[in-house]
C-alpha atoms as a PDB file:
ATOM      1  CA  UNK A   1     -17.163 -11.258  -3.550  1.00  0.00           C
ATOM      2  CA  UNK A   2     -19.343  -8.270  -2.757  1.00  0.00           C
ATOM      3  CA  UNK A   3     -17.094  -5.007  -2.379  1.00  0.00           C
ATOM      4  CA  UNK A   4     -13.680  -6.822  -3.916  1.00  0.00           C
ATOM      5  CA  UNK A   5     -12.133  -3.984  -6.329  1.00  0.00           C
ATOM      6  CA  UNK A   6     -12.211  -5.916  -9.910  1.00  0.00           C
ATOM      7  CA  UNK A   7     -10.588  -3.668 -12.050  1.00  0.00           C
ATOM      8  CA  UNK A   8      -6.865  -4.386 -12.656  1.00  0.00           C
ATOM      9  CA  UNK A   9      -4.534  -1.931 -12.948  1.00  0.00           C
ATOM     10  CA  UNK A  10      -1.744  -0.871 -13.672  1.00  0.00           C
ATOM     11  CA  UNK A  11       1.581  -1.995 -12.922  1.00  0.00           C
ATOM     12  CA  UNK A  12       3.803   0.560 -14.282  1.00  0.00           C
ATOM     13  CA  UNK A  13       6.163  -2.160 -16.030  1.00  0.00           C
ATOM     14  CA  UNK A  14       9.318   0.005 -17.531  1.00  0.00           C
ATOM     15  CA  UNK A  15      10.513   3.771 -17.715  1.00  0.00           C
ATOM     16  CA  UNK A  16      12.455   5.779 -20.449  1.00  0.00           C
ATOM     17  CA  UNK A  17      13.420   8.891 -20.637  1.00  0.00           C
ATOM     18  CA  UNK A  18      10.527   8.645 -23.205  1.00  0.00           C
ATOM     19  CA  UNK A  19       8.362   7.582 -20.988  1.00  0.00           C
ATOM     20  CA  UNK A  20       6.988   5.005 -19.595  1.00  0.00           C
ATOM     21  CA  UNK A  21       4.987   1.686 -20.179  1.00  0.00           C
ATOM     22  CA  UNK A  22       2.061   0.391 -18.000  1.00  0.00           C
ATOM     23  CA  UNK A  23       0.124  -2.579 -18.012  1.00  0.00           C
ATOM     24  CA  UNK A  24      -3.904  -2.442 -17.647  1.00  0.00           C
ATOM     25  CA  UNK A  25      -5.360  -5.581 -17.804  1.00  0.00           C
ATOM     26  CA  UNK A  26      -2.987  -7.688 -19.455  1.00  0.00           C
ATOM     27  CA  UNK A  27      -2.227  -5.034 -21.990  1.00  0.00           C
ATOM     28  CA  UNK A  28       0.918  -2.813 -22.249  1.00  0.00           C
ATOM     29  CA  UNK A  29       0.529   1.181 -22.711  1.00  0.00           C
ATOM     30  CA  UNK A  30       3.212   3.290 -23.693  1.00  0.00           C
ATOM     31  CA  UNK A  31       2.575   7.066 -21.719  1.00  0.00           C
ATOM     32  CA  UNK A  32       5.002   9.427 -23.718  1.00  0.00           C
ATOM     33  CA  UNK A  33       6.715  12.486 -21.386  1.00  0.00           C
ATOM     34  CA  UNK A  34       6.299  14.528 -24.941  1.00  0.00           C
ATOM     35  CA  UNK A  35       2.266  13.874 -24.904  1.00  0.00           C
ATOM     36  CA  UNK A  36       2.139  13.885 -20.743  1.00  0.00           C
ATOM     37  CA  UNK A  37       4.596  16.660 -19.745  1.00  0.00           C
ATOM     38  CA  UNK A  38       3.276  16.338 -16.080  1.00  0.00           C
ATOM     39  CA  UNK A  39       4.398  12.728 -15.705  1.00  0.00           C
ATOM     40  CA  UNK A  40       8.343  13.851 -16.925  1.00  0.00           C
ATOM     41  CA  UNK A  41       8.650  16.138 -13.851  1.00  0.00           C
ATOM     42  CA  UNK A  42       6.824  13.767 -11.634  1.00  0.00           C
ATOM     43  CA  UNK A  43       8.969  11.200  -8.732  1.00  0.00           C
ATOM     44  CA  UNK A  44       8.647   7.481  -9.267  1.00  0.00           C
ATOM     45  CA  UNK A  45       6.725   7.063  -6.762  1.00  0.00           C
ATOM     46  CA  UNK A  46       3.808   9.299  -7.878  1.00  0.00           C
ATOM     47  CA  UNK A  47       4.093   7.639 -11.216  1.00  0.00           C
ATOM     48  CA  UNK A  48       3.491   4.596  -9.818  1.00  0.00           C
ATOM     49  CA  UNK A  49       0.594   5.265  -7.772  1.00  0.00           C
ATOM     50  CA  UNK A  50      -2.284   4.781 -10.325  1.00  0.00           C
ATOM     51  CA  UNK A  51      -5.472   3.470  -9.794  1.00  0.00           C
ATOM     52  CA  UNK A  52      -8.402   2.419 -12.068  1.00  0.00           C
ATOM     53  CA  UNK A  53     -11.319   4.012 -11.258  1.00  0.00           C
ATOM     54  CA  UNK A  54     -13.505   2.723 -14.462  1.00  0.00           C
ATOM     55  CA  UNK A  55     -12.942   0.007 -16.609  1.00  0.00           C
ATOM     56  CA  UNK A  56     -11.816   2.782 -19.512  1.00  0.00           C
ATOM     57  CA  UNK A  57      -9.721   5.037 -17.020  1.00  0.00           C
ATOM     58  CA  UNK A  58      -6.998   5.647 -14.984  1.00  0.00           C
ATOM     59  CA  UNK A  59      -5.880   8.298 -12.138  1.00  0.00           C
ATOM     60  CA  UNK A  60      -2.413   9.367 -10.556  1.00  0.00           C
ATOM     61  CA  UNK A  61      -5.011  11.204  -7.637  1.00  0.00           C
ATOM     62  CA  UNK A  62      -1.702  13.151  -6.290  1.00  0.00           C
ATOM     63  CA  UNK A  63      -0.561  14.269  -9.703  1.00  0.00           C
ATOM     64  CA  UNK A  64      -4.610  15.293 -10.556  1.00  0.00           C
ATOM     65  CA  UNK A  65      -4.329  13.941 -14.236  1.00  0.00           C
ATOM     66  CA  UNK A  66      -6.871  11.123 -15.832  1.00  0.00           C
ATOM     67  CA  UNK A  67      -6.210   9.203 -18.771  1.00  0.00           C
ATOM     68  CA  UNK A  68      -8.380   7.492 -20.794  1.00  0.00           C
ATOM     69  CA  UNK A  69      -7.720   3.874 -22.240  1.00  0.00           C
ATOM     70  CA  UNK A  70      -9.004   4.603 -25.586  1.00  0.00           C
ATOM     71  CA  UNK A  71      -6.324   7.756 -26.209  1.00  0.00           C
ATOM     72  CA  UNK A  72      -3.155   5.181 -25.289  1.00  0.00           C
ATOM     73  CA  UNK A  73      -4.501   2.832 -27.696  1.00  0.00           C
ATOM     74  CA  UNK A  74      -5.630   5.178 -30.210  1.00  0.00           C
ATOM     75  CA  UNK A  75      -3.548   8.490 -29.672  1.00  0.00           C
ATOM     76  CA  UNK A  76      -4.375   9.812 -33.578  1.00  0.00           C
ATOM     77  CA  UNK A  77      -7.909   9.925 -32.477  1.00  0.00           C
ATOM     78  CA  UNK A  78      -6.936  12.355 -29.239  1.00  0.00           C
ATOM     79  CA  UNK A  79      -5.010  15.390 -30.846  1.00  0.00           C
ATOM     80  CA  UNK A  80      -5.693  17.021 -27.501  1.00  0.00           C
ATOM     81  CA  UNK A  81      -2.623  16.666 -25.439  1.00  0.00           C
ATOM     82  CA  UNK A  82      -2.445  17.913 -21.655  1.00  0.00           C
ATOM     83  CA  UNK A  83      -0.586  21.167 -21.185  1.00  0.00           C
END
């Protein structure tokens, strides 16, 4: 259908005090507090509202962080962190 939003997101599934796991597409993503800082001091309820705006990226809009696919399955490749 013309205009339907196709890209599944994100259904944060689980939190630690580690972090917390979210599933894009059938897959499960672990987001660690020590790699995402922002996310630790964050309320549930901004965690939870993510939204995929490509097929290789997500975005918490009122917490102004983007995270690409590719670094949760491959963090090694992404030394960067966010600070």
């Amino acid at each position: 259908m013309h205009g339907t939003d196709i890209l599944q997101a994100n259904t944060v599934s689980n939190i630690s005090y580690l972090g917390f796991w979210i599933i894009v597409n059938n897959k499960e993503y672990f987001v660690p507090f020590k790699d995402y800082p922002v996310f630790k001091k964050s309320s549930l309820d901004h965690i939870f509202k993510v939204k995929m705006i490509s097929p290789q990226q997500l975005r918490w809009k009122d917490l102004d962080v983007d995270i690409e696919i590719d670094a949760l399955e491959r963090p090694t490749l992404f030394p960067l962190q966010y600070k």
